[in-house]
PDB file of N, CA and C in Angstrom:
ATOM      1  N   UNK A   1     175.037  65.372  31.446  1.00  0.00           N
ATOM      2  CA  UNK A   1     174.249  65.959  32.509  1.00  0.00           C
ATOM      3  C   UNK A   1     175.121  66.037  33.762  1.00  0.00           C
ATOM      4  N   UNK A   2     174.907  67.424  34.236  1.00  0.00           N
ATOM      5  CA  UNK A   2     175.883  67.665  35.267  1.00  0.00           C
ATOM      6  C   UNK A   2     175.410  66.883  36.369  1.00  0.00           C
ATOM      7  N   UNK A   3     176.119  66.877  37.972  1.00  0.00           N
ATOM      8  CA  UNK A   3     175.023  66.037  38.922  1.00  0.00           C
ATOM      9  C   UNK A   3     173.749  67.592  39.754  1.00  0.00           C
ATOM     10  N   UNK A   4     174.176  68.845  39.463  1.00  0.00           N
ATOM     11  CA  UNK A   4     173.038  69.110  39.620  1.00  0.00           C
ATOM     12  C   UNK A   4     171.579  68.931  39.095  1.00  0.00           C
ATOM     13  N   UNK A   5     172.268  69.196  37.641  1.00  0.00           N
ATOM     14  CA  UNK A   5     170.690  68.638  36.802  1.00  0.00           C
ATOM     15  C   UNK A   5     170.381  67.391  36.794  1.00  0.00           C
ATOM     16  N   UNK A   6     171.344  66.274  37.766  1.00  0.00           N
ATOM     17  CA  UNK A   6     170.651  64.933  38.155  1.00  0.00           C
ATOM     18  C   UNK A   6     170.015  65.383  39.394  1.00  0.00           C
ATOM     19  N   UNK A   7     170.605  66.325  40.125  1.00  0.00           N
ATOM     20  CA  UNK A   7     169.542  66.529  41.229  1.00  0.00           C
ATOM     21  C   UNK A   7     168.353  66.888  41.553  1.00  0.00           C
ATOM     22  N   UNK A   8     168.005  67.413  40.269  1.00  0.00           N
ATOM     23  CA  UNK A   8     167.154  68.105  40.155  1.00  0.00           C
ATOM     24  C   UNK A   8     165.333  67.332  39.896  1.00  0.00           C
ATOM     25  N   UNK A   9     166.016  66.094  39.350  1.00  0.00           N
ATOM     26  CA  UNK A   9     165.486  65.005  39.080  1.00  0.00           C
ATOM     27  C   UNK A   9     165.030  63.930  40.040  1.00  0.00           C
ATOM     28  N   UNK A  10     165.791  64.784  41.118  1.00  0.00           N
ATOM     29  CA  UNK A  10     164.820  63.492  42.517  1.00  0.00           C
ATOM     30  C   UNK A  10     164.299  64.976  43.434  1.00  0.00           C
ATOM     31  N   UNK A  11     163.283  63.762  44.341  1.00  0.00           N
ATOM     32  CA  UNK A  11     163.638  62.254  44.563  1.00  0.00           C
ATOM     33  C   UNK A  11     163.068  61.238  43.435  1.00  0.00           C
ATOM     34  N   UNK A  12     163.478  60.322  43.083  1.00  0.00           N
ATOM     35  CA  UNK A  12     162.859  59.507  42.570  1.00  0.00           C
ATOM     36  C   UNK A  12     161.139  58.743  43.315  1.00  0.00           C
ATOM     37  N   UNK A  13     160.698  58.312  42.303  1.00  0.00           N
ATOM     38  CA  UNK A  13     159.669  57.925  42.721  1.00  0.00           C
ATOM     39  C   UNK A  13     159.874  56.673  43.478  1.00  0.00           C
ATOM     40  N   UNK A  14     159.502  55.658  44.203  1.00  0.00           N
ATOM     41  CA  UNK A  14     159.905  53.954  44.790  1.00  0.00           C
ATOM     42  C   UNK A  14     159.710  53.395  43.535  1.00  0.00           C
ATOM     43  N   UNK A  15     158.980  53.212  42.468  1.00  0.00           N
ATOM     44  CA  UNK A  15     158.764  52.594  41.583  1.00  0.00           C
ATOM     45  C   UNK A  15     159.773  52.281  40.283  1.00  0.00           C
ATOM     46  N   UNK A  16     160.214  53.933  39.931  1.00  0.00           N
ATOM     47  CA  UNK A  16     161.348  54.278  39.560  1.00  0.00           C
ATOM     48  C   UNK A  16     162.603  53.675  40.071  1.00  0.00           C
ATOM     49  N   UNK A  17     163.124  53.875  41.522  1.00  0.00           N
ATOM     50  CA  UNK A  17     164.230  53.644  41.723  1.00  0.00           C
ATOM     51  C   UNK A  17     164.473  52.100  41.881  1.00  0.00           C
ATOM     52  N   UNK A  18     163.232  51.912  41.919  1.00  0.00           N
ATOM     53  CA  UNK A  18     162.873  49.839  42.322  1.00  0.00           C
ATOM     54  C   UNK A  18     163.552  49.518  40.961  1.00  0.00           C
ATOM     55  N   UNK A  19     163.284  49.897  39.537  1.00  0.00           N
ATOM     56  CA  UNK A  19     163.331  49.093  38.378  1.00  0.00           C
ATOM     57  C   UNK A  19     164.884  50.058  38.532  1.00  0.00           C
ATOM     58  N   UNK A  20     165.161  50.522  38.438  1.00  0.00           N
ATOM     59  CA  UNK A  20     166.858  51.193  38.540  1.00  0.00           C
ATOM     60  C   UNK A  20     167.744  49.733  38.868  1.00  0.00           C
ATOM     61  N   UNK A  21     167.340  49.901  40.801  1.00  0.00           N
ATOM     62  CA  UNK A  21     167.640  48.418  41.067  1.00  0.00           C
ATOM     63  C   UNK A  21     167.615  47.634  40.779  1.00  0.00           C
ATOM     64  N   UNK A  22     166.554  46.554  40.008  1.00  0.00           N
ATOM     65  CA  UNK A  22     166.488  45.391  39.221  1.00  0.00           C
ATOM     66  C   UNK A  22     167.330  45.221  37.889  1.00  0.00           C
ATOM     67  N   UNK A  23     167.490  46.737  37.429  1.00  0.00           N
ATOM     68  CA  UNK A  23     168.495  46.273  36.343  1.00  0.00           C
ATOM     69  C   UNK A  23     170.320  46.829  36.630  1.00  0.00           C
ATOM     70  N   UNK A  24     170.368  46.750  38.034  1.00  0.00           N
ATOM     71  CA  UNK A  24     171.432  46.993  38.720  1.00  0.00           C
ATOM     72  C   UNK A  24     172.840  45.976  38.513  1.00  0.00           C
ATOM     73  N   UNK A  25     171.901  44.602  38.292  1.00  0.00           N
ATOM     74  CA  UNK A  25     172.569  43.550  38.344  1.00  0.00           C
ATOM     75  C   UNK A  25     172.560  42.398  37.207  1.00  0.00           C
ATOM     76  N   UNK A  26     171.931  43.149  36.254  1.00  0.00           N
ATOM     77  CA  UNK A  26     172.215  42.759  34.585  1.00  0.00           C
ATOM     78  C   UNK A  26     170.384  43.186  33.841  1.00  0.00           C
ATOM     79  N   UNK A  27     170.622  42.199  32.761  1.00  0.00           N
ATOM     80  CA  UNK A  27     169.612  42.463  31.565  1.00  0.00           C
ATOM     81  C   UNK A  27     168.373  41.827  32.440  1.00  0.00           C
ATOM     82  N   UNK A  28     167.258  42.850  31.806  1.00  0.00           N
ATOM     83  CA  UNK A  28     166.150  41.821  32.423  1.00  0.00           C
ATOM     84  C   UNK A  28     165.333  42.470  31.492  1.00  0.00           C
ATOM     85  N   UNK A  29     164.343  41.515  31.056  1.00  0.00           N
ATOM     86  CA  UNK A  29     162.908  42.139  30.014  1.00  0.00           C
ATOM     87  C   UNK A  29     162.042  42.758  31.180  1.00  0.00           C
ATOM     88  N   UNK A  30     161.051  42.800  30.750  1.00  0.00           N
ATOM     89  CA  UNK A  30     159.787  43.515  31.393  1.00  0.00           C
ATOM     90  C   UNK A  30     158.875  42.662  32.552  1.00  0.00           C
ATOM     91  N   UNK A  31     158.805  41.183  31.965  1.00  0.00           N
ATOM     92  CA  UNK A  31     157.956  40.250  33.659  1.00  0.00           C
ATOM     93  C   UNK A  31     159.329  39.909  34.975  1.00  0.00           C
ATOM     94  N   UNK A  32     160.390  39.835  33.838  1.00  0.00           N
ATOM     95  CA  UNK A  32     161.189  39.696  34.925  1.00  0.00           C
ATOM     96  C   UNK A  32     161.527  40.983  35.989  1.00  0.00           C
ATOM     97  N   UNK A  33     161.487  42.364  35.469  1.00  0.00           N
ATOM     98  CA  UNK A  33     161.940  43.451  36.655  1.00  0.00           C
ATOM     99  C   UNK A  33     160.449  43.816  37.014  1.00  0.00           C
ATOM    100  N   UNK A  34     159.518  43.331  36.752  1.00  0.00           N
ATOM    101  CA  UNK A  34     157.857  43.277  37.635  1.00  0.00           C
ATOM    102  C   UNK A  34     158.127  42.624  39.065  1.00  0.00           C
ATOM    103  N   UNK A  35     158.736  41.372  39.005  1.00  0.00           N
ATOM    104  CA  UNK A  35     158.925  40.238  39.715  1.00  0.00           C
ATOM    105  C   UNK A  35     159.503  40.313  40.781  1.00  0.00           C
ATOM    106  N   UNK A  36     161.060  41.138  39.965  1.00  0.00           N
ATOM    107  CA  UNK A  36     162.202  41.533  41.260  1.00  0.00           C
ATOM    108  C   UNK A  36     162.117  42.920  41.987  1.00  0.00           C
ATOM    109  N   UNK A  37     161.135  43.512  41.147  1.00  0.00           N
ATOM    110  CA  UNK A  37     160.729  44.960  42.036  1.00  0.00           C
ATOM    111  C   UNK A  37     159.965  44.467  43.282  1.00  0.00           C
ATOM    112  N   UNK A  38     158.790  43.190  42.713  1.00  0.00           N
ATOM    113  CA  UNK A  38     158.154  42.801  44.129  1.00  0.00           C
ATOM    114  C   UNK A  38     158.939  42.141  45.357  1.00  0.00           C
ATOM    115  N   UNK A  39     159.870  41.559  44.834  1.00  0.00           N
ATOM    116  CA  UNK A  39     160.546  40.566  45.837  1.00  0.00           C
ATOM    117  C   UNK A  39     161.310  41.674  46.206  1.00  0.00           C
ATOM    118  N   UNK A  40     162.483  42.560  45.598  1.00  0.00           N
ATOM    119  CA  UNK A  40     163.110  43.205  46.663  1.00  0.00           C
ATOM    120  C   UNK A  40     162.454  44.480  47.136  1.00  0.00           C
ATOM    121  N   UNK A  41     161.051  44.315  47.244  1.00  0.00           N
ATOM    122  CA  UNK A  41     160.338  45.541  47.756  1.00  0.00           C
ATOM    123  C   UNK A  41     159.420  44.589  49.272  1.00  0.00           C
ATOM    124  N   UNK A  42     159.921  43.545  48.863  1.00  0.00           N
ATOM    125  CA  UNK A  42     158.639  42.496  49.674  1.00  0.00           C
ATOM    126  C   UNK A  42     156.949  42.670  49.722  1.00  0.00           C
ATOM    127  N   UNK A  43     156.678  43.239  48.574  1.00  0.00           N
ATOM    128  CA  UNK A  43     155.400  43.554  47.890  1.00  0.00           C
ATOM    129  C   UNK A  43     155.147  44.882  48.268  1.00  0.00           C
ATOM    130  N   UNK A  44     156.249  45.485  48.687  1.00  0.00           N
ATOM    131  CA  UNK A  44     155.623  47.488  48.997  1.00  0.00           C
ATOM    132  C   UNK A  44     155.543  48.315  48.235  1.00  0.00           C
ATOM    133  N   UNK A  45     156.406  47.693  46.620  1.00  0.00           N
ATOM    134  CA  UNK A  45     156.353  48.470  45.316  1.00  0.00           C
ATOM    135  C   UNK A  45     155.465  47.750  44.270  1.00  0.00           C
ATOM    136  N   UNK A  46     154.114  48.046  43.976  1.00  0.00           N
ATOM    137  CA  UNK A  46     153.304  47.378  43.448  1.00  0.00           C
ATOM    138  C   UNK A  46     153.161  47.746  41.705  1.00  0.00           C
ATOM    139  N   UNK A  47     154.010  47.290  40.729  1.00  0.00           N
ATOM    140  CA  UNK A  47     153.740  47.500  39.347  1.00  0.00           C
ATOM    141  C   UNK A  47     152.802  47.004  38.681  1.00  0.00           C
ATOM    142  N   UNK A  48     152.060  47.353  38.245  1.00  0.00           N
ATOM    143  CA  UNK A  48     150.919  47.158  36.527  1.00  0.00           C
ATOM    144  C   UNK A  48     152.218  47.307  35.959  1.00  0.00           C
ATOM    145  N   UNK A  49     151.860  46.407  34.724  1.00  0.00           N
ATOM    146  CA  UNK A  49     152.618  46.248  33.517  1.00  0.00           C
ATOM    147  C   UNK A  49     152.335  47.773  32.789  1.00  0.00           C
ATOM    148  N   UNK A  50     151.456  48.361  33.274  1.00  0.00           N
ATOM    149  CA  UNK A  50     151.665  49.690  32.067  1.00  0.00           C
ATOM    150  C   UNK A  50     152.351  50.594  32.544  1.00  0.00           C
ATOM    151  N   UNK A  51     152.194  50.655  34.024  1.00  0.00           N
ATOM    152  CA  UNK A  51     152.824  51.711  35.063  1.00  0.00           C
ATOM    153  C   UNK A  51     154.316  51.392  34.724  1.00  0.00           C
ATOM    154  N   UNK A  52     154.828  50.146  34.471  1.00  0.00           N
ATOM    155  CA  UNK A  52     156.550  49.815  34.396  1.00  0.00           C
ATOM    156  C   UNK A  52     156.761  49.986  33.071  1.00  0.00           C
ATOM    157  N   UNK A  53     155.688  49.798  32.167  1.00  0.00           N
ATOM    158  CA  UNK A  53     156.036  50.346  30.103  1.00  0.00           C
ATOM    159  C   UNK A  53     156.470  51.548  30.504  1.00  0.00           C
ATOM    160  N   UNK A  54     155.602  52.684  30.527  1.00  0.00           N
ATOM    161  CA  UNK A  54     155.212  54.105  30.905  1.00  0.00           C
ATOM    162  C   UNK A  54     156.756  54.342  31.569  1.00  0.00           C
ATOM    163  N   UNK A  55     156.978  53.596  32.689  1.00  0.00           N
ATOM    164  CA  UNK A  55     158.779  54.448  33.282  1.00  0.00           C
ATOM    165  C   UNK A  55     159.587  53.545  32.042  1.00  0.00           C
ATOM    166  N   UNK A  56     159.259  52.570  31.919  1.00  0.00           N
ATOM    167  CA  UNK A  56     161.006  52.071  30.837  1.00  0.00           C
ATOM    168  C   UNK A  56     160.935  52.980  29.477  1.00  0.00           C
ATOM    169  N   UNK A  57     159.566  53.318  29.283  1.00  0.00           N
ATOM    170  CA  UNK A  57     159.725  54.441  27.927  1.00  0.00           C
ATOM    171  C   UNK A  57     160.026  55.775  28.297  1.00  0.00           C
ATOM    172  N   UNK A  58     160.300  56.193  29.847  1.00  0.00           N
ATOM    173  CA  UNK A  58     160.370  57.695  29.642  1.00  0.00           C
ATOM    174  C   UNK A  58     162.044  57.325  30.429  1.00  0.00           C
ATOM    175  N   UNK A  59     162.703  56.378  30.924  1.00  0.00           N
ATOM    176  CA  UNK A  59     164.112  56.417  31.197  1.00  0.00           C
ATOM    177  C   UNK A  59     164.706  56.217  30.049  1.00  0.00           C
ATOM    178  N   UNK A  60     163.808  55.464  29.301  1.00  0.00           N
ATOM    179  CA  UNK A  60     164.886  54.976  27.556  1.00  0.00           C
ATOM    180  C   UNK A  60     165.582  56.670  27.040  1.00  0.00           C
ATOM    181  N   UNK A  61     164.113  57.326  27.249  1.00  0.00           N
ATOM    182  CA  UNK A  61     163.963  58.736  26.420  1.00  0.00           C
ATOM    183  C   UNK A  61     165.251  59.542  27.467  1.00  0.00           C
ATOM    184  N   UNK A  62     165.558  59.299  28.679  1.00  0.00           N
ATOM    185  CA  UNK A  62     166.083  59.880  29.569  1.00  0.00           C
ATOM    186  C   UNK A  62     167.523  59.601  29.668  1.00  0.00           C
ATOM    187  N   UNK A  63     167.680  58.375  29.029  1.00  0.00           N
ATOM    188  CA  UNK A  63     169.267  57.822  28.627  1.00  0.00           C
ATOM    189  C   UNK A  63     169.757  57.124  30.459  1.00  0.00           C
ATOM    190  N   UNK A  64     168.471  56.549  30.604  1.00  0.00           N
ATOM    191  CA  UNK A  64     168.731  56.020  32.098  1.00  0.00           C
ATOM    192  C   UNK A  64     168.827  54.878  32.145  1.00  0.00           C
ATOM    193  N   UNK A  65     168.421  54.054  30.809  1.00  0.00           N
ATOM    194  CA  UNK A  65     168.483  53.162  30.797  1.00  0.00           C
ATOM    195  C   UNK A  65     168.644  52.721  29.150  1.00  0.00           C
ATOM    196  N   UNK A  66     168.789  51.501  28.352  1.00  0.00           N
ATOM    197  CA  UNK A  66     169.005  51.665  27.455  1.00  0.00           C
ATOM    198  C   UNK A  66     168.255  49.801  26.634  1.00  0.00           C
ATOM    199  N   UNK A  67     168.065  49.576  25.671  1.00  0.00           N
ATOM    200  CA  UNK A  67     167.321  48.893  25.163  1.00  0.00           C
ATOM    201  C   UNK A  67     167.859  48.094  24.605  1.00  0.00           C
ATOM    202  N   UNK A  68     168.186  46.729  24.779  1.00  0.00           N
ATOM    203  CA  UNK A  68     168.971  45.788  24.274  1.00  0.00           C
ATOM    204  C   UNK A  68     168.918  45.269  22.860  1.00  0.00           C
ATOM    205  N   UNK A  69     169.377  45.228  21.669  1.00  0.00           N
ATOM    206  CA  UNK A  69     169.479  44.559  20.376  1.00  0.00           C
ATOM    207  C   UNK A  69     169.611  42.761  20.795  1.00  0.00           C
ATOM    208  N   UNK A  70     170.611  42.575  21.545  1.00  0.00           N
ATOM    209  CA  UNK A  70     170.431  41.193  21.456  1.00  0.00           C
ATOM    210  C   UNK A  70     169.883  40.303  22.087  1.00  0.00           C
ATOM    211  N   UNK A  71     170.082  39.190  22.278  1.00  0.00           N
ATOM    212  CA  UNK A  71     169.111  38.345  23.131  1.00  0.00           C
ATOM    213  C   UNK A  71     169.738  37.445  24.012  1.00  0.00           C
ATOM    214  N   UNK A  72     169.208  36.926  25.278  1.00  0.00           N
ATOM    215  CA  UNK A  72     170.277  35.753  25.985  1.00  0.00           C
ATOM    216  C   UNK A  72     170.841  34.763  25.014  1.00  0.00           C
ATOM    217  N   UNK A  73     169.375  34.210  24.487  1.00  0.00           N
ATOM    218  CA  UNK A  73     169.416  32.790  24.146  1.00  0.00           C
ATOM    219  C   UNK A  73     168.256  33.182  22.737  1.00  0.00           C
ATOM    220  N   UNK A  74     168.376  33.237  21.824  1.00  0.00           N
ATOM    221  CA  UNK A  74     167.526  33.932  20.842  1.00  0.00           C
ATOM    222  C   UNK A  74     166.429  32.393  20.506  1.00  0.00           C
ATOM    223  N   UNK A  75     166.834  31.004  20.779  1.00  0.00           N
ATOM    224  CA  UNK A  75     166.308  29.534  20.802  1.00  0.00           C
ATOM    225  C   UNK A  75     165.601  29.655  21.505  1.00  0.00           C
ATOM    226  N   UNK A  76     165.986  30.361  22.717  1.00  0.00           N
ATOM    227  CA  UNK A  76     164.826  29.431  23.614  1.00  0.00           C
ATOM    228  C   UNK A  76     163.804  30.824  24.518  1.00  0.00           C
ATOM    229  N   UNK A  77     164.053  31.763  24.230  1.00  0.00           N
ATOM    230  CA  UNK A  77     163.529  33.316  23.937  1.00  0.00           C
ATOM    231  C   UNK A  77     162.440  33.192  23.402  1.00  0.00           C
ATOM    232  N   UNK A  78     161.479  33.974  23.876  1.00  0.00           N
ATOM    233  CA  UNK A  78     160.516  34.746  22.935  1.00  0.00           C
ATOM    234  C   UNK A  78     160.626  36.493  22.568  1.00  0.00           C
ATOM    235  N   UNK A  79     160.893  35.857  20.998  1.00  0.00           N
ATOM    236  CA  UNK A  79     161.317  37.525  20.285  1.00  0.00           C
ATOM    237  C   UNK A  79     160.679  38.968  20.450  1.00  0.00           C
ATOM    238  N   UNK A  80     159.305  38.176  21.044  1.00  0.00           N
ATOM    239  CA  UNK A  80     158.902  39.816  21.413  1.00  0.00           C
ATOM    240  C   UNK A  80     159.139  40.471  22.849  1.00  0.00           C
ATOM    241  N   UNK A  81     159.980  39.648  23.615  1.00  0.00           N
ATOM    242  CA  UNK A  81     160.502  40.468  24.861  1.00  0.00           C
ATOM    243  C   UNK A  81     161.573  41.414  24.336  1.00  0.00           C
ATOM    244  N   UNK A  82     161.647  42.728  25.485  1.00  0.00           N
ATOM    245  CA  UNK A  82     163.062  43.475  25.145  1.00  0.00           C
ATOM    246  C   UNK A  82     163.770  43.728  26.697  1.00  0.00           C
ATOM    247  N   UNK A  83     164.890  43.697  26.234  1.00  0.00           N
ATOM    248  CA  UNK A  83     165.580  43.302  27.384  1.00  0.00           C
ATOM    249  C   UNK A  83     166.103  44.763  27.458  1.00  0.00           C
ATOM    250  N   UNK A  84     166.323  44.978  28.785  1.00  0.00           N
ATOM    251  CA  UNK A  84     166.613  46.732  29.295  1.00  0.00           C
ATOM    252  C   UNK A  84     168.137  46.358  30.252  1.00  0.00           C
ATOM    253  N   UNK A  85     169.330  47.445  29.774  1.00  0.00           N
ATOM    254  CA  UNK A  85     170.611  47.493  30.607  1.00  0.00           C
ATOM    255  C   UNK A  85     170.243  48.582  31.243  1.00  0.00           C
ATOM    256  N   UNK A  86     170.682  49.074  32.570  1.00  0.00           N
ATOM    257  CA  UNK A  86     171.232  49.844  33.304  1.00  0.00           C
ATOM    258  C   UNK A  86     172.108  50.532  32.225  1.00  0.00           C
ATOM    259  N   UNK A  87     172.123  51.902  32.046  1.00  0.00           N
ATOM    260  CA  UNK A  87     173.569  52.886  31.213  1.00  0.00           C
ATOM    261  C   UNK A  87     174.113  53.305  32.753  1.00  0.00           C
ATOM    262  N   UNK A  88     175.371  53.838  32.250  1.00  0.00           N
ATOM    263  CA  UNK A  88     176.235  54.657  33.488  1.00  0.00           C
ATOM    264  C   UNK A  88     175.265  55.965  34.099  1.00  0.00           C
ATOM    265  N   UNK A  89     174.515  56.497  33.168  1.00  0.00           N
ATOM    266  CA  UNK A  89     173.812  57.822  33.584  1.00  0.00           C
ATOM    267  C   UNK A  89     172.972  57.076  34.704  1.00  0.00           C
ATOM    268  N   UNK A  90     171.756  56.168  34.119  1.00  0.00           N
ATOM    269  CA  UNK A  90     170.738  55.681  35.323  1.00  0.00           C
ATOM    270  C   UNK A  90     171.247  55.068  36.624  1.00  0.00           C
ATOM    271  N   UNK A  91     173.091  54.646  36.508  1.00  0.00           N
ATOM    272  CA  UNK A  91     173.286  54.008  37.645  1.00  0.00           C
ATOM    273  C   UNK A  91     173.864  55.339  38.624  1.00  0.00           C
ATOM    274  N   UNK A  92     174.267  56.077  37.960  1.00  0.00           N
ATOM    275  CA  UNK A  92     174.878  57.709  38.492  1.00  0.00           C
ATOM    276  C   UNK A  92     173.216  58.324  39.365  1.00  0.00           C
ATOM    277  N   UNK A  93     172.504  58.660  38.190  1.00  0.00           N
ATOM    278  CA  UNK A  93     170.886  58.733  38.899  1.00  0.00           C
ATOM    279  C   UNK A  93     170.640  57.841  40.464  1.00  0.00           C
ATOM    280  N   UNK A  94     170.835  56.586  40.317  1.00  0.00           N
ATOM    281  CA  UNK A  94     170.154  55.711  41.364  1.00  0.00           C
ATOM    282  C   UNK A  94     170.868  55.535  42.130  1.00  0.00           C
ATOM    283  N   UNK A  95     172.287  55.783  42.199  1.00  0.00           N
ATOM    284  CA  UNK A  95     173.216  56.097  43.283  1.00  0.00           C
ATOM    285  C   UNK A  95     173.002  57.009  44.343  1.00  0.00           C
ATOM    286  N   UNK A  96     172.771  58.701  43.007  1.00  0.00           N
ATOM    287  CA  UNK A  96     172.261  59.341  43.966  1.00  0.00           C
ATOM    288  C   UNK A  96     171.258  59.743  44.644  1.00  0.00           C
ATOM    289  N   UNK A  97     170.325  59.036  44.234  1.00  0.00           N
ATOM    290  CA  UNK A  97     168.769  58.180  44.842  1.00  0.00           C
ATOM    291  C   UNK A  97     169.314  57.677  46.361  1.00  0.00           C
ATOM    292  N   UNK A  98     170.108  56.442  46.211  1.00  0.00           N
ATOM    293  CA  UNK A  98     170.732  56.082  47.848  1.00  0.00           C
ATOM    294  C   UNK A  98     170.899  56.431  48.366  1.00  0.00           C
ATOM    295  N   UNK A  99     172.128  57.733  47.883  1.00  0.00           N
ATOM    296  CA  UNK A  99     172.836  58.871  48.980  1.00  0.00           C
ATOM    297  C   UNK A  99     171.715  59.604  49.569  1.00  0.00           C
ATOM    298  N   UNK A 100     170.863  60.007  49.173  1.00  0.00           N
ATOM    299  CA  UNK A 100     169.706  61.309  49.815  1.00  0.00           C
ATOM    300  C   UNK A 100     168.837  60.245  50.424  1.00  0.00           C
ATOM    301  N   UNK A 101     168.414  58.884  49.878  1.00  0.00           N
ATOM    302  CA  UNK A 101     167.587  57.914  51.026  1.00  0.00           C
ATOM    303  C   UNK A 101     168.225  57.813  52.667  1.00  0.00           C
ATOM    304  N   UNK A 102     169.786  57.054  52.274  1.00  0.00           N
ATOM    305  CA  UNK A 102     170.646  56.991  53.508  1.00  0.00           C
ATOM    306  C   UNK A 102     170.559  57.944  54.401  1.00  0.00           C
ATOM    307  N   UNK A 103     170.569  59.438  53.684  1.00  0.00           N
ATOM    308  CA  UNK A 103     171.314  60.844  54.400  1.00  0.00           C
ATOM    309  C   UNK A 103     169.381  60.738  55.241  1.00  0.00           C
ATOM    310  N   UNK A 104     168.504  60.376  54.291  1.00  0.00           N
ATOM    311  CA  UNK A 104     167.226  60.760  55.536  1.00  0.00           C
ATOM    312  C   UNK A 104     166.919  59.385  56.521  1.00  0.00           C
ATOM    313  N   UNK A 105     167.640  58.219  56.816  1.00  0.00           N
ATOM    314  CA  UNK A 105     167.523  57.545  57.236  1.00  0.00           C
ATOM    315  C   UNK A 105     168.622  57.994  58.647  1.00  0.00           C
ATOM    316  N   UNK A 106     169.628  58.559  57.971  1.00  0.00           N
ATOM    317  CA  UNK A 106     170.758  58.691  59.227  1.00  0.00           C
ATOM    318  C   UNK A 106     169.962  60.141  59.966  1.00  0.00           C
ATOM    319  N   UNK A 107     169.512  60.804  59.485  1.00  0.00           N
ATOM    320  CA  UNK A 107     168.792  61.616  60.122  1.00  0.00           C
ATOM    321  C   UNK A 107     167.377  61.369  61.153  1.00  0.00           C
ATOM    322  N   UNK A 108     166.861  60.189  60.853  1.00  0.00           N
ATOM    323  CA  UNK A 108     165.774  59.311  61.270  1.00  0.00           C
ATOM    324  C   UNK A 108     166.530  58.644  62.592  1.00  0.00           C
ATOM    325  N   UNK A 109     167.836  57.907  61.992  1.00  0.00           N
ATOM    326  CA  UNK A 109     168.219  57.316  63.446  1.00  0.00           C
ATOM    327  C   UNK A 109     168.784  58.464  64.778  1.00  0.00           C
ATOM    328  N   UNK A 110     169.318  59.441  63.956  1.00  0.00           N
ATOM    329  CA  UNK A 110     169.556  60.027  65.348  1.00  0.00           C
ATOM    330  C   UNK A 110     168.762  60.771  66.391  1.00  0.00           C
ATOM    331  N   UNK A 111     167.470  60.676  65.749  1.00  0.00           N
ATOM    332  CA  UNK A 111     166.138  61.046  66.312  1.00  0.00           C
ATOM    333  C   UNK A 111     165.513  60.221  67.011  1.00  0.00           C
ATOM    334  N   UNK A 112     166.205  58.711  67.289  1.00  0.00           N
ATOM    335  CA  UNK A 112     165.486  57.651  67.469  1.00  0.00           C
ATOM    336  C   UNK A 112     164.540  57.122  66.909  1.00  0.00           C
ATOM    337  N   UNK A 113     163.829  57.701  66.050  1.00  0.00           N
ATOM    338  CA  UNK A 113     162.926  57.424  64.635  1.00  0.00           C
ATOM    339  C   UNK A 113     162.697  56.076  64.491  1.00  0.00           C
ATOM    340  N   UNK A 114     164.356  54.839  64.175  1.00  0.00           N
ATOM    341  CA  UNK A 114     163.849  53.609  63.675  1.00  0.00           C
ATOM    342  C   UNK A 114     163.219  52.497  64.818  1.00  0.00           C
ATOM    343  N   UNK A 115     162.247  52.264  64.004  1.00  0.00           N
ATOM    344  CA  UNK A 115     162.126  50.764  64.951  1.00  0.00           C
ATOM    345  C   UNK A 115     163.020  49.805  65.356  1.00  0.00           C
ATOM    346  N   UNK A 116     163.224  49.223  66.417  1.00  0.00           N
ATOM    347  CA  UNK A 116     164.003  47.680  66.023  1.00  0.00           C
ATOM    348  C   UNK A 116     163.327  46.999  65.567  1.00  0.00           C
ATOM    349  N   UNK A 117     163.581  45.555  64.912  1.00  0.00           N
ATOM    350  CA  UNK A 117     163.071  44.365  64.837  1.00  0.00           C
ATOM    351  C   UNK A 117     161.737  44.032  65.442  1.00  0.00           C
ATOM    352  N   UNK A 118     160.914  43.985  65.029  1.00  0.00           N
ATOM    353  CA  UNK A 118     159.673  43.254  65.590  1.00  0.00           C
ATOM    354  C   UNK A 118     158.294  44.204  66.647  1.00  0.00           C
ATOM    355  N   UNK A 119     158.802  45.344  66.569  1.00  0.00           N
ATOM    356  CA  UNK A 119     158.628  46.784  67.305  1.00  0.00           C
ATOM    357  C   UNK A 119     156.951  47.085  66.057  1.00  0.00           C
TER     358      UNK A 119
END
């Protein structure tokens, strides 16, 4: 996929690009990128477990992400979790998710747009 026909594909949704992020920084099953979508959203990205099935089954299908065979610790695991990697395509995708967030944020500041702190 060229990067237009990745462009074509945003903006991403917050929900979307939240679980992008969570598996930015390794393997995670399904309660765990619920968890870290809330914490690094500070509760502004709100997942149902079906709403986060529903995107990990249509990025699997999308090659945005990809579905792990093995396990951390297969002992001390429960076998019916599946653990989801980041592929190069979904991190190419959520990159350029950033670039077009940044580009409307730098456009926000020179408008005076942002708040400071505590504002």
């Amino acid at each position: 996929m060229t990067n237009p026909d990745l462009q074509k594909r945003l903006p991403l949704s917050p929900a979307a690009f939240s679980i992008l992020l969570a598996l930015k920084d390794g393997d995670k099953h399904g309660y765990t990128i619920l968890r870290e979508v809330a914490q690094q959203s500070d509760g502004a990205v709100k997942l149902l477990p079906g709403t986060l099935y529903n995107l990990l089954k249509r990025m699997l299908e999308d090659g945005w992400i990809v579905e792990l065979d093995e396990r951390p610790d297969p002992a001390l695991d429960d076998e019916r979790r599946r653990y989801y990697r980041l592929s190069a395509l979904g991190e190419k995708v959520a990159g350029l998710e950033a670039e077009r967030l940044a580009s409307l944020v730098r456009a926000a500041q020179k408008r005076g747009m942002l708040l400071a702190d505590g504002e």
